[in-house]
N, C-alpha and C. Protein backbone atom coordinates (compact mmCIF):
# COMPACT_ATOMS: atom_id res chain seq x y z
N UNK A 1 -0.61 -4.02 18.34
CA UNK A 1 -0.74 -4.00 16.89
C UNK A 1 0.24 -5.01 16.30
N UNK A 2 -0.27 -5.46 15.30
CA UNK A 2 0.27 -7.18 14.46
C UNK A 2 0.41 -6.99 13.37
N UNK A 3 1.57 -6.65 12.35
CA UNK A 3 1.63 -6.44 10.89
C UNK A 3 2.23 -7.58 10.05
N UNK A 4 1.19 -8.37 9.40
CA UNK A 4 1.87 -9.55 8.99
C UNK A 4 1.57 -9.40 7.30
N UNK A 5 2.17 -10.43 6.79
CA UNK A 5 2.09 -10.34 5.12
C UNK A 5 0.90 -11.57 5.01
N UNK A 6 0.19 -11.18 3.89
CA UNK A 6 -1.04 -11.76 3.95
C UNK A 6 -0.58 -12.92 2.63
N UNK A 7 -0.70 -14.58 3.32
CA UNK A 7 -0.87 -15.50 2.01
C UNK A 7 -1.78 -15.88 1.66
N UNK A 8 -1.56 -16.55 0.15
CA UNK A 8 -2.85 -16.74 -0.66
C UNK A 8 -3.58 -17.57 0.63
N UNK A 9 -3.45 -18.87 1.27
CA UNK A 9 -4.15 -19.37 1.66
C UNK A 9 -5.16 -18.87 2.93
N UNK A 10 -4.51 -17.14 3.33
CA UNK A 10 -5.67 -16.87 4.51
C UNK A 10 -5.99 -16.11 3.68
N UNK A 11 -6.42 -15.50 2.61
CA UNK A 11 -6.97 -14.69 1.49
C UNK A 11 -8.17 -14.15 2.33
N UNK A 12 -9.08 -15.11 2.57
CA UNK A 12 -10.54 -15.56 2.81
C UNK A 12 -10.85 -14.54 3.67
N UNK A 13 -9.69 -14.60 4.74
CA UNK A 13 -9.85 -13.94 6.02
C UNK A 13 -10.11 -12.43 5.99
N UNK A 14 -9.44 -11.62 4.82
CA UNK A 14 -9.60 -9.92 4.83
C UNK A 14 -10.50 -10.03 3.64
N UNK A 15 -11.56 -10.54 3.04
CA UNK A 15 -11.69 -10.21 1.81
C UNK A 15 -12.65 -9.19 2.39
N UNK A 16 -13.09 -9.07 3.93
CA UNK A 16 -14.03 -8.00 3.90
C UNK A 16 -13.32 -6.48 3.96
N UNK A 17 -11.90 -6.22 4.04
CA UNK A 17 -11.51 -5.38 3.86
C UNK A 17 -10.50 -4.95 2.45
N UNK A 18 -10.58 -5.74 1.44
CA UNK A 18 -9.98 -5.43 0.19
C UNK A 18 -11.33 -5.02 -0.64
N UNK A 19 -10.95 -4.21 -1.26
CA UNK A 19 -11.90 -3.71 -2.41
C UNK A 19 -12.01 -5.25 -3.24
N UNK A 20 -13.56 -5.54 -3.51
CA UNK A 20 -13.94 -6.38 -4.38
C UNK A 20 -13.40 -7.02 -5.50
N UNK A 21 -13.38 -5.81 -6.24
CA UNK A 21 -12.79 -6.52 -8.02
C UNK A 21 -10.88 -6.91 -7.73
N UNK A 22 -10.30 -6.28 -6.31
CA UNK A 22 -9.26 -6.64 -5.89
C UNK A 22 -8.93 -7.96 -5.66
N UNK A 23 -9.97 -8.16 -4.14
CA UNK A 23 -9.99 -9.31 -4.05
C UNK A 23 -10.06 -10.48 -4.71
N UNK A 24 -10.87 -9.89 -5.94
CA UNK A 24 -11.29 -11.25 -7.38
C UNK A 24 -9.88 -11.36 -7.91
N UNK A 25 -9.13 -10.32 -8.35
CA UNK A 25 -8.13 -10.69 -9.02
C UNK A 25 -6.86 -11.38 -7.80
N UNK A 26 -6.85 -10.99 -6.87
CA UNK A 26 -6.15 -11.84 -5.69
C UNK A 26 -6.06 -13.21 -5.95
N UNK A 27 -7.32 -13.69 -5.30
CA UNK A 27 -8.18 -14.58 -5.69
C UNK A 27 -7.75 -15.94 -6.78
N UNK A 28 -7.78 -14.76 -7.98
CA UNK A 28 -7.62 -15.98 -8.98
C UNK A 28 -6.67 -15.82 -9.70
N UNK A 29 -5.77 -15.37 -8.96
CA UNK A 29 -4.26 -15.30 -9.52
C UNK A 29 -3.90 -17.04 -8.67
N UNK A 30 -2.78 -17.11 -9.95
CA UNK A 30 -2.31 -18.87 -9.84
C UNK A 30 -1.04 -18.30 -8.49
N UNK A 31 -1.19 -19.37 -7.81
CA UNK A 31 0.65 -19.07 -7.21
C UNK A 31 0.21 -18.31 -6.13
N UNK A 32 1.59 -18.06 -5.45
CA UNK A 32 1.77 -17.33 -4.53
C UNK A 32 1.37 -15.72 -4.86
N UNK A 33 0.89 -15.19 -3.86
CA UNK A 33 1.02 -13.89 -4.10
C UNK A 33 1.81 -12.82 -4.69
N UNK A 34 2.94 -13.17 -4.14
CA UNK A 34 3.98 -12.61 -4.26
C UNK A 34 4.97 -12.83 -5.22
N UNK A 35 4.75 -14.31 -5.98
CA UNK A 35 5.16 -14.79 -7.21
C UNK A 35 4.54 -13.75 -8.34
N UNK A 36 3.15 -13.15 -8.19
CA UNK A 36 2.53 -12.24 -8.97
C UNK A 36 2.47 -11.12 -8.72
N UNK A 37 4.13 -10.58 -7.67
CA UNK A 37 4.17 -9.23 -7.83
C UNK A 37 3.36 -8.44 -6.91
N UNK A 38 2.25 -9.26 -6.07
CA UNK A 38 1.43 -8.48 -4.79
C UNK A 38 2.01 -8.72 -3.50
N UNK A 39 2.24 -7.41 -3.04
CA UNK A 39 2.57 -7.30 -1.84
C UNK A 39 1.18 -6.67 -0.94
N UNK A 40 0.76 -8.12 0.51
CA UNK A 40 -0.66 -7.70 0.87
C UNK A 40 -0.17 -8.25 2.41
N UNK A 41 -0.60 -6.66 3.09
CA UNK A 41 -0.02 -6.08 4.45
C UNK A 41 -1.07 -6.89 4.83
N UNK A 42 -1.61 -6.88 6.38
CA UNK A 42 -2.68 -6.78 7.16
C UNK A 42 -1.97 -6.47 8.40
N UNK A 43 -3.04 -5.51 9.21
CA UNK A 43 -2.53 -5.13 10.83
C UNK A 43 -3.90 -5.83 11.30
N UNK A 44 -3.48 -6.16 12.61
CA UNK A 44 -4.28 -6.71 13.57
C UNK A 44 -4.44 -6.10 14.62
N UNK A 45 -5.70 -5.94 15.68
CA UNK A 45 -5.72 -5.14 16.84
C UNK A 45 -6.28 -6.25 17.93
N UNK A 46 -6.08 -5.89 18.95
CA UNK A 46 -6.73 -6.51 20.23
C UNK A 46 -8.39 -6.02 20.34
N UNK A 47 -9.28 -6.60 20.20
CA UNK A 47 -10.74 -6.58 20.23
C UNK A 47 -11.22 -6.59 21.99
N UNK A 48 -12.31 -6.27 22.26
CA UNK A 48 -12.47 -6.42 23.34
C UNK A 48 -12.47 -7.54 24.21
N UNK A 49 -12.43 -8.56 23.49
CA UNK A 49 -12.60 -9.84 24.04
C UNK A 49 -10.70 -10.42 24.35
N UNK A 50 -9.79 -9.28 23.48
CA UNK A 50 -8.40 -9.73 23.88
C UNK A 50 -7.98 -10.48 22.46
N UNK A 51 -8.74 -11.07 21.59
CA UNK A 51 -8.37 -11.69 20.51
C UNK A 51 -7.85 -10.65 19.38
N UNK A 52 -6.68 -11.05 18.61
CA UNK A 52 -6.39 -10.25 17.44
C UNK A 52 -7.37 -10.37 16.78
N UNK A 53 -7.76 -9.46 15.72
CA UNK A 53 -8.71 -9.35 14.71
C UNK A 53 -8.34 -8.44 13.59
N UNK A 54 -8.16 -8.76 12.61
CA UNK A 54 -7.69 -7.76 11.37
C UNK A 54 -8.48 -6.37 10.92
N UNK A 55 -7.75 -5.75 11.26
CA UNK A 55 -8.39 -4.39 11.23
C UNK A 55 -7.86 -3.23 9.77
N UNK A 56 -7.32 -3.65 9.33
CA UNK A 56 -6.51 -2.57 8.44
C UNK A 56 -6.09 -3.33 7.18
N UNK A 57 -5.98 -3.27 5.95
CA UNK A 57 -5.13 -4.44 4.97
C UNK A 57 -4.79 -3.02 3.46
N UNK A 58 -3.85 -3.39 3.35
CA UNK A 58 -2.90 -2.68 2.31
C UNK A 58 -2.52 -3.98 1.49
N UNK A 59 -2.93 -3.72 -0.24
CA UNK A 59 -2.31 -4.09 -1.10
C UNK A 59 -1.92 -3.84 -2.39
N UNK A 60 -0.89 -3.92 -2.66
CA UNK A 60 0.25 -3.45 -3.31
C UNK A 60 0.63 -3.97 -4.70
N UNK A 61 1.06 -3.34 -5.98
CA UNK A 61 1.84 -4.09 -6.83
C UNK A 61 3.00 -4.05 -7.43
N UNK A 62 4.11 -4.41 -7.04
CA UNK A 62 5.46 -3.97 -7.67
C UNK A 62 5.29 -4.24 -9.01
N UNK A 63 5.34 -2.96 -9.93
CA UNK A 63 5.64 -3.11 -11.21
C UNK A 63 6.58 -3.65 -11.92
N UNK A 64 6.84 -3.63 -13.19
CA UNK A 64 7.60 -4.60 -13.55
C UNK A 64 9.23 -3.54 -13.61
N UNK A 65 8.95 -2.02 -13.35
CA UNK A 65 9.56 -0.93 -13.56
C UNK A 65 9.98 -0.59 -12.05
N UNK A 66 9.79 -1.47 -11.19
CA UNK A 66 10.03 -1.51 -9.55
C UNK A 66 8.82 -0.70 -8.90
N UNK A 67 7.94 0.34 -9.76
CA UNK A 67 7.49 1.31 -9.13
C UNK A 67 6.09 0.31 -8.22
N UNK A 68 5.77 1.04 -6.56
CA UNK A 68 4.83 0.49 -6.62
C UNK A 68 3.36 1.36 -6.06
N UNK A 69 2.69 0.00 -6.66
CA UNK A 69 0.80 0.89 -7.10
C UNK A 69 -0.02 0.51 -5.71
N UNK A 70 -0.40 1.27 -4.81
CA UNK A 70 -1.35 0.93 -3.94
C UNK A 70 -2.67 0.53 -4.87
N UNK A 71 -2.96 -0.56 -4.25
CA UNK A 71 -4.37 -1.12 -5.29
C UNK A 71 -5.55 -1.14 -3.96
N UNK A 72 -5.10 -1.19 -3.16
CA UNK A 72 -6.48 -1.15 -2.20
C UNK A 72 -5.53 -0.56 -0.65
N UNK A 73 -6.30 0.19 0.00
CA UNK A 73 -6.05 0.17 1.86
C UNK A 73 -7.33 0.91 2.02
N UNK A 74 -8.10 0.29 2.96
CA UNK A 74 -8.80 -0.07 4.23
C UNK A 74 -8.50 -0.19 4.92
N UNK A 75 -9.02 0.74 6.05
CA UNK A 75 -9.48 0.08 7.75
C UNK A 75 -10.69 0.45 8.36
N UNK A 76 -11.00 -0.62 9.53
CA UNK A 76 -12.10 -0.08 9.91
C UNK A 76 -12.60 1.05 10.50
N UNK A 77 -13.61 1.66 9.86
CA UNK A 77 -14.18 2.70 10.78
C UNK A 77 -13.46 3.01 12.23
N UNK A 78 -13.72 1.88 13.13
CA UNK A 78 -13.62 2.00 14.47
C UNK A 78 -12.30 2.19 14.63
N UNK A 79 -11.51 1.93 13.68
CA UNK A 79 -9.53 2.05 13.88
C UNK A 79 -9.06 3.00 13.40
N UNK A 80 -9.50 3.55 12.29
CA UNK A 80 -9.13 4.99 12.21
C UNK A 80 -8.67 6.32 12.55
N UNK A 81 -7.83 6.98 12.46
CA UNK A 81 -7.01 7.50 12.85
C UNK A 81 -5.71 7.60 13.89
N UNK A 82 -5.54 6.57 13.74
CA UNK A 82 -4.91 5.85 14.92
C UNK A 82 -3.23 5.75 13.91
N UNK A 83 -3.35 6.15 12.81
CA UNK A 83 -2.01 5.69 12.15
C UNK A 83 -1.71 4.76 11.85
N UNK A 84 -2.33 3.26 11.87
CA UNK A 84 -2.54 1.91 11.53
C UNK A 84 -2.33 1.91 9.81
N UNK A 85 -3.24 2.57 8.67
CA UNK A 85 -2.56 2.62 7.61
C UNK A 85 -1.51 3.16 7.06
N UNK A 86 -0.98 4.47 8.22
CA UNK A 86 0.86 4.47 7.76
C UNK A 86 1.65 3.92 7.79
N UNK A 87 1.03 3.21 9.34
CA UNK A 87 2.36 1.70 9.18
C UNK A 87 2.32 0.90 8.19
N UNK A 88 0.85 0.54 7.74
CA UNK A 88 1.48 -0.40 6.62
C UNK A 88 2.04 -0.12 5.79
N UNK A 89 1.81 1.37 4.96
CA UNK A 89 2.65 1.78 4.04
C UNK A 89 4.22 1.97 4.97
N UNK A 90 4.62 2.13 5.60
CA UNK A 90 5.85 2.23 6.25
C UNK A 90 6.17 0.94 6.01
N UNK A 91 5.75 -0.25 6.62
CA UNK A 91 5.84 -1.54 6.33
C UNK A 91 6.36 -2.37 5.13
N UNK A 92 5.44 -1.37 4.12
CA UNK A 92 5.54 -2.16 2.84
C UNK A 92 6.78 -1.42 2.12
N UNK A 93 7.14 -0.49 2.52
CA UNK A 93 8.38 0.22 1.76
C UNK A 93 9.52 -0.10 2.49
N UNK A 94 9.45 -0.77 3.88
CA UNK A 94 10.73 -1.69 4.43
C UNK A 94 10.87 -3.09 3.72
N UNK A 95 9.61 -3.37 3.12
CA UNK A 95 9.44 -4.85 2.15
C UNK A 95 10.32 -4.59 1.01
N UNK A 96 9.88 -3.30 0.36
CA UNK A 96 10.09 -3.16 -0.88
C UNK A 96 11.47 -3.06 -1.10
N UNK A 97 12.30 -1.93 0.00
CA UNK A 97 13.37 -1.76 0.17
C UNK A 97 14.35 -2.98 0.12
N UNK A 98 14.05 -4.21 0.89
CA UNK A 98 14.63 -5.53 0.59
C UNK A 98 14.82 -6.40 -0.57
N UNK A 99 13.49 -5.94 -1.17
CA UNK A 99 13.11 -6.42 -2.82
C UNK A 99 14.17 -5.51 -4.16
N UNK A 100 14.50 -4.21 -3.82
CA UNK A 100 15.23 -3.47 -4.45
C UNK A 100 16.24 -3.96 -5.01
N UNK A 101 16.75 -3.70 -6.38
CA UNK A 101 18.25 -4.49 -6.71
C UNK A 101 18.63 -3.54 -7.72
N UNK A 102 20.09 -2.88 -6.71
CA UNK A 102 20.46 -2.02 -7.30
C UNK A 102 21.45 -2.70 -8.63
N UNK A 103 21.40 -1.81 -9.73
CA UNK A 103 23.00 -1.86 -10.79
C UNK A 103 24.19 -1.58 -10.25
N UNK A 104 25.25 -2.46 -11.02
CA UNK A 104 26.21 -2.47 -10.30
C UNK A 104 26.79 -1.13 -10.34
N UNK A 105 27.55 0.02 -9.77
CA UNK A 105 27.38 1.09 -10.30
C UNK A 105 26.91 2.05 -9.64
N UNK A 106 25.68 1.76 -8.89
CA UNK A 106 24.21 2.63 -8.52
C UNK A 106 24.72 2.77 -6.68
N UNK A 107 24.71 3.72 -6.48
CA UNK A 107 24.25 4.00 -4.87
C UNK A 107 23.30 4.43 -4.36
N UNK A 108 22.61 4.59 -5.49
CA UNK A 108 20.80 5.03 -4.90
C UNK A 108 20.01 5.09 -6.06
N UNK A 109 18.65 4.81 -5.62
CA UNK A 109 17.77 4.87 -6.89
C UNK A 109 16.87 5.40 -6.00
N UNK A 110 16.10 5.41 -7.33
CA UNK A 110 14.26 6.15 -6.83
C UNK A 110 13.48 4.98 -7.36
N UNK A 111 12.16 4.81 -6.65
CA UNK A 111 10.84 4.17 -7.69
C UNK A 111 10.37 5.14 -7.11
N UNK A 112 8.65 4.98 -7.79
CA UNK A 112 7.33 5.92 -7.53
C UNK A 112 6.31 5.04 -6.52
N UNK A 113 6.28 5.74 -5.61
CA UNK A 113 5.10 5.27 -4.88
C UNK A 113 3.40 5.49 -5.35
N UNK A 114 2.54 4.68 -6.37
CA UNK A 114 1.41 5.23 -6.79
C UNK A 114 0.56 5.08 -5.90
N UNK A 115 -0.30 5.87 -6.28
CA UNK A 115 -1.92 5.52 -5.64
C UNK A 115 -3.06 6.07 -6.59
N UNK A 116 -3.71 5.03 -7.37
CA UNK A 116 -4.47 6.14 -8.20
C UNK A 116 -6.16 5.44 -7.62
N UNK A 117 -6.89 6.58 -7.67
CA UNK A 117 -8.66 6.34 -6.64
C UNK A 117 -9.20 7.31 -7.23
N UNK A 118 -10.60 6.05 -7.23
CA UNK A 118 -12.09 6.99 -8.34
C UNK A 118 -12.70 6.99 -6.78
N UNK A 119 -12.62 8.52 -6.30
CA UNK A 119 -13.73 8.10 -4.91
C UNK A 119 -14.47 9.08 -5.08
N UNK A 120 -16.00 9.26 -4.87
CA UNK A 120 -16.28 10.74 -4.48
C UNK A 120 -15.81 11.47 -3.41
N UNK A 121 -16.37 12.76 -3.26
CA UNK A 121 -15.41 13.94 -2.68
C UNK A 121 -15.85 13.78 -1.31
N UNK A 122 -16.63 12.73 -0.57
CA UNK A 122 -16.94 12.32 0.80
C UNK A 122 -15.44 11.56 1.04
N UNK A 123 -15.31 10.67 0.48
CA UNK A 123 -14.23 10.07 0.62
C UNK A 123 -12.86 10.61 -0.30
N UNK A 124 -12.62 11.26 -1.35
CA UNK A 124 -11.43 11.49 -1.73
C UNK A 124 -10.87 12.65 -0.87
N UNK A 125 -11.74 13.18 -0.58
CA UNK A 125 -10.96 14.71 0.59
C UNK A 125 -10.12 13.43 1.99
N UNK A 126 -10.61 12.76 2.41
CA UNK A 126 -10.25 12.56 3.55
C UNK A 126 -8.84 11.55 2.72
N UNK A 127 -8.90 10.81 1.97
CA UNK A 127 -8.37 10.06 0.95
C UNK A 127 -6.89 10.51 1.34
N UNK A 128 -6.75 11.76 0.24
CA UNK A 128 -5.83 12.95 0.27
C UNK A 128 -5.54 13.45 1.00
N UNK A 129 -6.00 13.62 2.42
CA UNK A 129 -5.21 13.96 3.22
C UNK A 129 -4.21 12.97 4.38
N UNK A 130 -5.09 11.86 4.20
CA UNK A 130 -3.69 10.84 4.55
C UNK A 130 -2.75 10.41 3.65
N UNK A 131 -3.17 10.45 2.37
CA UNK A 131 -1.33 10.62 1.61
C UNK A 131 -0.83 11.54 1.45
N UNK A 132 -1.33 13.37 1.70
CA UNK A 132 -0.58 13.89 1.51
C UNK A 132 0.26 13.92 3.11
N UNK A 133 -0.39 13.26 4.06
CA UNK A 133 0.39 13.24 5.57
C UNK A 133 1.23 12.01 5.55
N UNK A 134 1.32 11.01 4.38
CA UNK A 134 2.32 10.05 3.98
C UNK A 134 3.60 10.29 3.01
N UNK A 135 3.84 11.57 2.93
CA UNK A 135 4.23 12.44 1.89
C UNK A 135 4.27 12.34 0.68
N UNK A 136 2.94 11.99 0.16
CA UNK A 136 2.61 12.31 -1.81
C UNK A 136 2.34 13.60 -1.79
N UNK A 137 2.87 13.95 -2.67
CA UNK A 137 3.62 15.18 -3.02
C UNK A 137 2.80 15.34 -4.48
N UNK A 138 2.64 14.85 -5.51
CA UNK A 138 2.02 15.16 -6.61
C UNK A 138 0.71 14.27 -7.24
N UNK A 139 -0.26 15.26 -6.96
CA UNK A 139 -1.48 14.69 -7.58
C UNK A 139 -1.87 15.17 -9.01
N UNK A 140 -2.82 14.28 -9.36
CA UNK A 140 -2.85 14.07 -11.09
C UNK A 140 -4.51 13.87 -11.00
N UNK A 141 -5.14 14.68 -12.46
CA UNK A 141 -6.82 14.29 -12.49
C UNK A 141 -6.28 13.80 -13.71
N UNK A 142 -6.30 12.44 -13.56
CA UNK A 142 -6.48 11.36 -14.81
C UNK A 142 -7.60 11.35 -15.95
N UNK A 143 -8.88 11.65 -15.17
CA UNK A 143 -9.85 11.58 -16.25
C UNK A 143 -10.83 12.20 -15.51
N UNK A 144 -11.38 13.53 -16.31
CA UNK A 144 -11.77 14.77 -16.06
C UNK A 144 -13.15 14.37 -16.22
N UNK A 145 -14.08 13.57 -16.77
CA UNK A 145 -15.24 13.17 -17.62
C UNK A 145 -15.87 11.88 -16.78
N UNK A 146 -15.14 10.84 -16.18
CA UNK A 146 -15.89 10.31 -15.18
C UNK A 146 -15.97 10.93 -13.75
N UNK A 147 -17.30 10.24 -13.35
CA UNK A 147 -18.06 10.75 -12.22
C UNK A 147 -18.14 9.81 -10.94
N UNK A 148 -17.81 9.39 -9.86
CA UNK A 148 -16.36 10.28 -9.75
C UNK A 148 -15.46 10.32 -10.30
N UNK A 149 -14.17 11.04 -10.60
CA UNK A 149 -13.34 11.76 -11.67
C UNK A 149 -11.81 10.36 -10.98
N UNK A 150 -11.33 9.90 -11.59
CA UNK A 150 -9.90 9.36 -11.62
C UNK A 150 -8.79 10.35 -11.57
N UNK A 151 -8.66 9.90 -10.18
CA UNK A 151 -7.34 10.62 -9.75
C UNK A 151 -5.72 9.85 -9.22
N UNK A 152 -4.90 10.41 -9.32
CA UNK A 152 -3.29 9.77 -9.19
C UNK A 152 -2.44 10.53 -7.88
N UNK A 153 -2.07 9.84 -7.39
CA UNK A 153 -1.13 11.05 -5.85
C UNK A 153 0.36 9.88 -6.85
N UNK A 154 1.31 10.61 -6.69
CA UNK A 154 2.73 10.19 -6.60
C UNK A 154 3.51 10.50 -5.44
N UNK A 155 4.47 9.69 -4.81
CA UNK A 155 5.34 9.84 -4.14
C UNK A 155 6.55 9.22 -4.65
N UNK A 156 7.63 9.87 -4.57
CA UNK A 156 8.75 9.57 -5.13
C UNK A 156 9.72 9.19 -3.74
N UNK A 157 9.80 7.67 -3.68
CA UNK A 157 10.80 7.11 -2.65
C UNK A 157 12.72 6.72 -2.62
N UNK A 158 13.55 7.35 -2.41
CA UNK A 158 14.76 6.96 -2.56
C UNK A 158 15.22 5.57 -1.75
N UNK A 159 15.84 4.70 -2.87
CA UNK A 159 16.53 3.61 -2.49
C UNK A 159 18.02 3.62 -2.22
N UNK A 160 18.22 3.37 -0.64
CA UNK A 160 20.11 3.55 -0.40
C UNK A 160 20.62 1.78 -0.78
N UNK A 161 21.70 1.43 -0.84
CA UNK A 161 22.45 0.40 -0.46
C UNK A 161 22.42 0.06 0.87
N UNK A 162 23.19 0.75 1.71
CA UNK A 162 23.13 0.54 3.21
C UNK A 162 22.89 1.87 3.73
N UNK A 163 22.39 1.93 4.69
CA UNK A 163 22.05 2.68 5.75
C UNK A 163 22.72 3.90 6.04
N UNK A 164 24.06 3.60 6.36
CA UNK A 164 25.47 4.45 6.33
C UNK A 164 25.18 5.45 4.73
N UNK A 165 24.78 4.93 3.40
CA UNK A 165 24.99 5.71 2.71
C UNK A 165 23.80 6.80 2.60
N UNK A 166 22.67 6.64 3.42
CA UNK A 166 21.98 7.49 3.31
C UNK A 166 21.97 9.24 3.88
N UNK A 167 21.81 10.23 3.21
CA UNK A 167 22.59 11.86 3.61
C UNK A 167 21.48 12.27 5.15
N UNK A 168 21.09 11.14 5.85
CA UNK A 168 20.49 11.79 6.73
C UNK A 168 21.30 11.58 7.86
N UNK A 169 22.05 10.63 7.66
CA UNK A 169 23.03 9.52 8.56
C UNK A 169 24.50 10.72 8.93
């Protein structure tokens, strides 16, 4: 397994695994990715033939409030359950963690880990149970009146300074 950060210029390569209207705004954002605040995982697997092939893609948006919004994760059918999309979220919160900038002052902070998804209940049951096995902890029905209904999971992530200061250590 291969977890790399996805640039604008191999875009092309996962657009079959980013949600559409995602990919558009990817897409036609000016700049670097990451100049616009997207953070975009991809894992790779060994295929039968021995070649990597992208199997999994997580992408992300650090708010302007640090918090960040899962905007798309996919993987394929055939890779599934294998834990391939925890790593990326594991992945992307070792990213984020680097990106963090504490006040002078501060020995720890929090952001929110979002995820908000219009899926039907074929897909939001299974949805929900890999973030609540990623530990989101609080879900939200955003809007009660569309069909499928808009929903929110939160996870609340703590930010240390160093390592040493964290109470697990």
């Amino acid at each position: 397994m291969n977890i790399e950060v996805i640039e604008k210029e191999e875009l092309s390569q996962y657009e079959n695994l980013i949600l559409p209207y995602i990919y558009e705004e990817l897409d036609d954002s000016g700049g670097e990715l990451s100049e616009n605040n997207y953070l975009c995982l991809a894992a790779s697997a060994e295929n039968e033939k021995g070649s990597l092939v992208p199997v999994s893609v997580l992408v992300m948006l650090l708010e302007a409030n640090l918090d960040l919004a899962v905007l798309s994760i996919y993987t394929l059918p055939e890779y599934r359950r294998q834990g391939i999309a925890s790593r990326l979220l594991d992945k992307a919160l070792f990213v984020a963690r680097r990106l963090f900038v504490f006040e002078e002052g501060e020995d720890e902070d929090f952001i929110n880990l979002k995820a908000i998804y219009r899926l039907s209940d074929e897909f939001r049951i299974p949805f929900e149970e890999f973030l609540k096995k990623n530990n989101f902890t609080d879900f939200y029905l955003l809007d009660e009146h569309d069909d499928p209904q808009v929903r929110a999971a939160i996870e609340e992530v703590r930010f240390y300074k160093t390592k040493e200061d964290h109470p697990e250590n």
